[in-house]
Protein backbone atom coordinates (compact mmCIF):
# COMPACT_ATOMS: atom_id res chain seq x y z
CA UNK A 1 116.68 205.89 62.88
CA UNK A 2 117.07 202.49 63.77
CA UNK A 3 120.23 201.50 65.98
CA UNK A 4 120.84 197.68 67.21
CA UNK A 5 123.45 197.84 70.33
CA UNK A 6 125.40 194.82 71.28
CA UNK A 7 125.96 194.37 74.96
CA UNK A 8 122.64 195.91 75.36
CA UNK A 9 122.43 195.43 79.33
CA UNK A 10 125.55 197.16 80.19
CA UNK A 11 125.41 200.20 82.29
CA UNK A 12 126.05 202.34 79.63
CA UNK A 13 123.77 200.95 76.58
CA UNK A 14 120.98 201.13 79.17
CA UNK A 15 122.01 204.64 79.54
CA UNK A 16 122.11 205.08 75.75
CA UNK A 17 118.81 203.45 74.89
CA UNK A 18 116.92 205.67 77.08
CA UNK A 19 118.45 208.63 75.31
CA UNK A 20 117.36 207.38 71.90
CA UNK A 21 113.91 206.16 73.27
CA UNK A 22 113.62 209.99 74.31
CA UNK A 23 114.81 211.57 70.97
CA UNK A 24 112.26 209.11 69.10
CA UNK A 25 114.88 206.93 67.53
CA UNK A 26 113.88 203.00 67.06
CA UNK A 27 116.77 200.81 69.27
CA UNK A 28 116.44 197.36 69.67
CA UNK A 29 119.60 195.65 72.45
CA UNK A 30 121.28 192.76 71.98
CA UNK A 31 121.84 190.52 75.66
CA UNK A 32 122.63 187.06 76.30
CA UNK A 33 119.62 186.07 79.36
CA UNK A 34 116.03 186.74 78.50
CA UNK A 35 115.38 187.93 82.06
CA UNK A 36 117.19 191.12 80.89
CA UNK A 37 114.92 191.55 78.56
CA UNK A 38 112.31 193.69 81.30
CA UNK A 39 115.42 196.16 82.13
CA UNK A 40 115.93 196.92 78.16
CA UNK A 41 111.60 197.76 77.91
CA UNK A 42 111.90 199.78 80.90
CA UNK A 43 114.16 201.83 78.92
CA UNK A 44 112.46 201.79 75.83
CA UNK A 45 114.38 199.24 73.88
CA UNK A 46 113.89 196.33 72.12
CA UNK A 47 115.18 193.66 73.76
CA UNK A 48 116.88 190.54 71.61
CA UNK A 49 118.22 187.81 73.07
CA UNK A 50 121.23 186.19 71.04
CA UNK A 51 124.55 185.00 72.79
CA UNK A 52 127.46 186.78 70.86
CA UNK A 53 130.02 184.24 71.88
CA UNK A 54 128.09 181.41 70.40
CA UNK A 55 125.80 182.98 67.74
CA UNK A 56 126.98 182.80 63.73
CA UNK A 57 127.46 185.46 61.63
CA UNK A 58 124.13 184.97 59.95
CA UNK A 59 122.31 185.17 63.47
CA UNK A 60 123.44 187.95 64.05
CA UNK A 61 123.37 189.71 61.21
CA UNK A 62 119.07 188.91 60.91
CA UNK A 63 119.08 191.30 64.15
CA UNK A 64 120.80 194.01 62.43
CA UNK A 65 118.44 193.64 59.24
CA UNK A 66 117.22 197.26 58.65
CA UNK A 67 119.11 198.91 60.79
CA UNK A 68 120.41 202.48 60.28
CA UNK A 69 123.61 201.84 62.54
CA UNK A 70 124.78 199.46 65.02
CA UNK A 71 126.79 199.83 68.56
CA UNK A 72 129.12 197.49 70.06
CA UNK A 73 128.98 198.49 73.97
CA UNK A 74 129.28 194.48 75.24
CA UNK A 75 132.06 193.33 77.12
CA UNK A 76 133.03 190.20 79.49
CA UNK A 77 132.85 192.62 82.72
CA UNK A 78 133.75 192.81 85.90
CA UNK A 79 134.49 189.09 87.55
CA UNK A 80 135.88 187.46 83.81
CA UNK A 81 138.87 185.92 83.55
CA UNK A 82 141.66 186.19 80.84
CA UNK A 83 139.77 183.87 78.55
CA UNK A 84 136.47 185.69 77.91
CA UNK A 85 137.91 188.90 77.71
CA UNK A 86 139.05 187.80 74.08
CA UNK A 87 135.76 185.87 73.01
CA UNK A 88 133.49 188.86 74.48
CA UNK A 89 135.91 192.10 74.31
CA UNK A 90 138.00 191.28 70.87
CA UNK A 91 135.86 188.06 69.39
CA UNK A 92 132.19 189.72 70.11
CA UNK A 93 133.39 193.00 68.16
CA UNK A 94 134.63 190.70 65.27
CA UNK A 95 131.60 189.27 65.12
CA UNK A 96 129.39 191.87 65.11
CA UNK A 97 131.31 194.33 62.26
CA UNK A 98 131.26 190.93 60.46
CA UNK A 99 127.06 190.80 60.88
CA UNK A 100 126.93 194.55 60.62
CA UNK A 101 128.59 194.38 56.90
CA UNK A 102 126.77 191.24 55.97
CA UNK A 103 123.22 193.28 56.74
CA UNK A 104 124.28 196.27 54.63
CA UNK A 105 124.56 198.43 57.94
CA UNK A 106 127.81 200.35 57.19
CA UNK A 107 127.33 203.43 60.52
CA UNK A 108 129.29 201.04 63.58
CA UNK A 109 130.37 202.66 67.11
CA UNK A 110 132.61 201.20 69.01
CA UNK A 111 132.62 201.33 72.94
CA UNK A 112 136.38 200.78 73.36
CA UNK A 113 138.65 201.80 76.32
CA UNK A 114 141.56 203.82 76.61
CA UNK A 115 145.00 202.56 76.32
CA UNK A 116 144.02 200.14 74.40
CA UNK A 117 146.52 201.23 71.33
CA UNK A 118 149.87 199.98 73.05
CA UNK A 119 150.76 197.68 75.27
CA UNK A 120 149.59 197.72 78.82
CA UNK A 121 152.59 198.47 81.39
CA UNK A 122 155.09 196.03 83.17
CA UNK A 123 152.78 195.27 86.00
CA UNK A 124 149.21 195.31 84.61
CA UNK A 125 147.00 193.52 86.18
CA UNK A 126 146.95 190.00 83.60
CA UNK A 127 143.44 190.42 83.16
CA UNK A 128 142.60 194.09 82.93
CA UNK A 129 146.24 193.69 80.22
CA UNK A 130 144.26 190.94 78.34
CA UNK A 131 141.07 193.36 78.31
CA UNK A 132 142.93 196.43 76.71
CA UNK A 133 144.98 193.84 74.12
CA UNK A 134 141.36 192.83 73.13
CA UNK A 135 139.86 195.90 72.62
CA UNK A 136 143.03 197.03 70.71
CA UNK A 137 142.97 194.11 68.83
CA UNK A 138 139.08 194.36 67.58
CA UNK A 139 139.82 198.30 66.93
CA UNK A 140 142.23 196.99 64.71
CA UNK A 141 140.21 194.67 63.01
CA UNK A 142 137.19 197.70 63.16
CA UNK A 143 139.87 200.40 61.07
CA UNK A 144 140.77 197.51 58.21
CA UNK A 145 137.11 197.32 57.50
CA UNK A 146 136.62 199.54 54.59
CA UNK A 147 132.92 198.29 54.35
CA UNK A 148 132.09 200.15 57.56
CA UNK A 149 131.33 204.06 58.63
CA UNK A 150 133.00 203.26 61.70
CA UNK A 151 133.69 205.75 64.72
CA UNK A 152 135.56 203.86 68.10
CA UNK A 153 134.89 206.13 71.33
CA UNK A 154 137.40 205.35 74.27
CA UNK A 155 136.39 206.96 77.39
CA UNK A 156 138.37 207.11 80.79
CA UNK A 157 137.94 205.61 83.87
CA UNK A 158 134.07 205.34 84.40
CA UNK A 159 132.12 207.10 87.20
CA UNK A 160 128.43 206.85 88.28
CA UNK A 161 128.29 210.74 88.85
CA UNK A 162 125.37 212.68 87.38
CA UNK A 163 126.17 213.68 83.89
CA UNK A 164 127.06 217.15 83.41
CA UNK A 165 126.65 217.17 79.55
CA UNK A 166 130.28 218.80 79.29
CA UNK A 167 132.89 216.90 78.22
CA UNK A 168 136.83 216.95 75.99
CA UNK A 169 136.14 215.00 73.35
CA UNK A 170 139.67 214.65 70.84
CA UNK A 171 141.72 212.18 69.06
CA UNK A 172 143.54 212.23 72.89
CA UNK A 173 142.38 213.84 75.69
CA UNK A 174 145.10 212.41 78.28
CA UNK A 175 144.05 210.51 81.46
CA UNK A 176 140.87 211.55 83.35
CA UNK A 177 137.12 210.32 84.50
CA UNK A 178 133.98 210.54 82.40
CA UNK A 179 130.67 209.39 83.62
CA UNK A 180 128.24 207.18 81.84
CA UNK A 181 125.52 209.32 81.28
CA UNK A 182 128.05 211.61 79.42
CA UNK A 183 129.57 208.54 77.42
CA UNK A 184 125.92 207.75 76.73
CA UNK A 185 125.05 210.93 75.44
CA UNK A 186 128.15 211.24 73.08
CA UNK A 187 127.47 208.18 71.64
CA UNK A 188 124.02 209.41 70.56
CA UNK A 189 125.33 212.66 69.31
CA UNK A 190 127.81 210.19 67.27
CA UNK A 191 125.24 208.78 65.81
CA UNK A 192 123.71 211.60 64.19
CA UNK A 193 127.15 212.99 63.20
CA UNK A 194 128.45 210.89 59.96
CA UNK A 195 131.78 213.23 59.59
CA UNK A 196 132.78 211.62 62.40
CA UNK A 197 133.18 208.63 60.32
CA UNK A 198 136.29 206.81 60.49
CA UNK A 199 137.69 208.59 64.02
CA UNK A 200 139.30 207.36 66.97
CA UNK A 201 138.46 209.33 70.06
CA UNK A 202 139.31 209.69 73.61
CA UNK A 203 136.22 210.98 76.16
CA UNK A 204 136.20 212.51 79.46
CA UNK A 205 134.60 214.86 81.53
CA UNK A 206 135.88 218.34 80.61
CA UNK A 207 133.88 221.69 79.83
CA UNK A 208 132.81 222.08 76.16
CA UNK A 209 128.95 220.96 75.77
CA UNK A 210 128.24 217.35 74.10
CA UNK A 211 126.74 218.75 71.19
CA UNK A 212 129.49 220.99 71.03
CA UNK A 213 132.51 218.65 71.09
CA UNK A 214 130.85 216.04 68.54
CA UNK A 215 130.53 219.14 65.81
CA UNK A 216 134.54 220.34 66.88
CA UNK A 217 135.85 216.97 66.07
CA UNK A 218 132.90 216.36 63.17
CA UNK A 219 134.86 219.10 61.38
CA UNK A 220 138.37 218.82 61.97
């Protein structure tokens, strides 16, 4: 299989490339400064460098030529203001489900977060609230999308811990921490699971094996 990830420096698509690497799946990563490009090798991946907030549909989608499925994991990050958590966070994901249909490649994962389906609460910070309205906004925009296979995974609050390859994995979990290398290694279960088509699911760290909780919510 061949899987093109967007934001394909980010903690976890590092995380996730090194799984597929291992399993013997193709991955090529998307990232916006060629001196990333070492970081993605390292960990088996491709590297492609092509600036999401500036790059046309067309660019993008001659990246995602051939490719079995695609995976949005970019986002703004830490430091960003307001402004380029909607270009990055809700125009980014646009963009790429717009190259991702335009090269035929209809399996698309979505790194999302949770809350992102309401509005944040009276007192949000104003910039994590305008990074939750833009991931709820390109979920949206991800759902219409009939041309697309598309699964969005929104894990909780994000911990460097040592994966523990158990997890709850369901349309909603309720609040709790999840750490990368466990949101890595659903995604690549996701990947091979195509029931899980058309899904909206909440991650974090729980007791039911990854394998495990993909095939639960694969066949419900």
């Amino acid at each position: 299989m061949r899987i093109v990830i967007a934001g394909g420096h980010g903690q976890i698509a590092l995380r996730l490339e090194r799984l597929l690497h291992a399993r013997g799946d193709e991955v090529a990563g998307i990232v916006r400064r060629p001196e990333q490009a070492g970081d993605l090798l390292a960990a088996g991946a491709e590297p492609v460098v092509c600036d999401l907030e500036s790059a046309s549909v067309g660019d993008v989608a001659r990246h995602l030529e051939g490719a079995d499925a695609a995976v949005f994991a970019a986002g703004a990050g830490p430091g960003s203001g307001a402004a380029r958590k909607d270009t990055v966070d809700r125009g980014a994901a646009t963009l790429f489900a717009d190259a991702a249909e335009a090269a035929g490649v209809r399996r698309f994962v979505v790194v999302s977060a949770m809350g992102a389906d309401r509005e944040p609460p009276e007192g949000t910070d104003p910039v994590f609230a305008a990074y939750l309205r833009a991931k709820g906004a390109a979920d949206a925009d991800v759902r219409a999308r009939a041309g697309l296979d598309w699964t969005i995974l929104r894990p909780g609050r994000l911990t460097d811990d040592p994966g523990t390859g158990q997890v709850t994995l369901a349309d909603a979990t309720g609040r709790g921490a999840v750490s990368r290398d466990d949101v890595a290694a659903v995604l690549a279960a996701l990947l091979e699971e195509p029931d899980t088509a058309g899904r909206t699911l909440e991650l974090i760290g729980g007791d039911v094996p990854v394998a495990d909780a993909v095939r639960n919510v694969a066949s419900h």
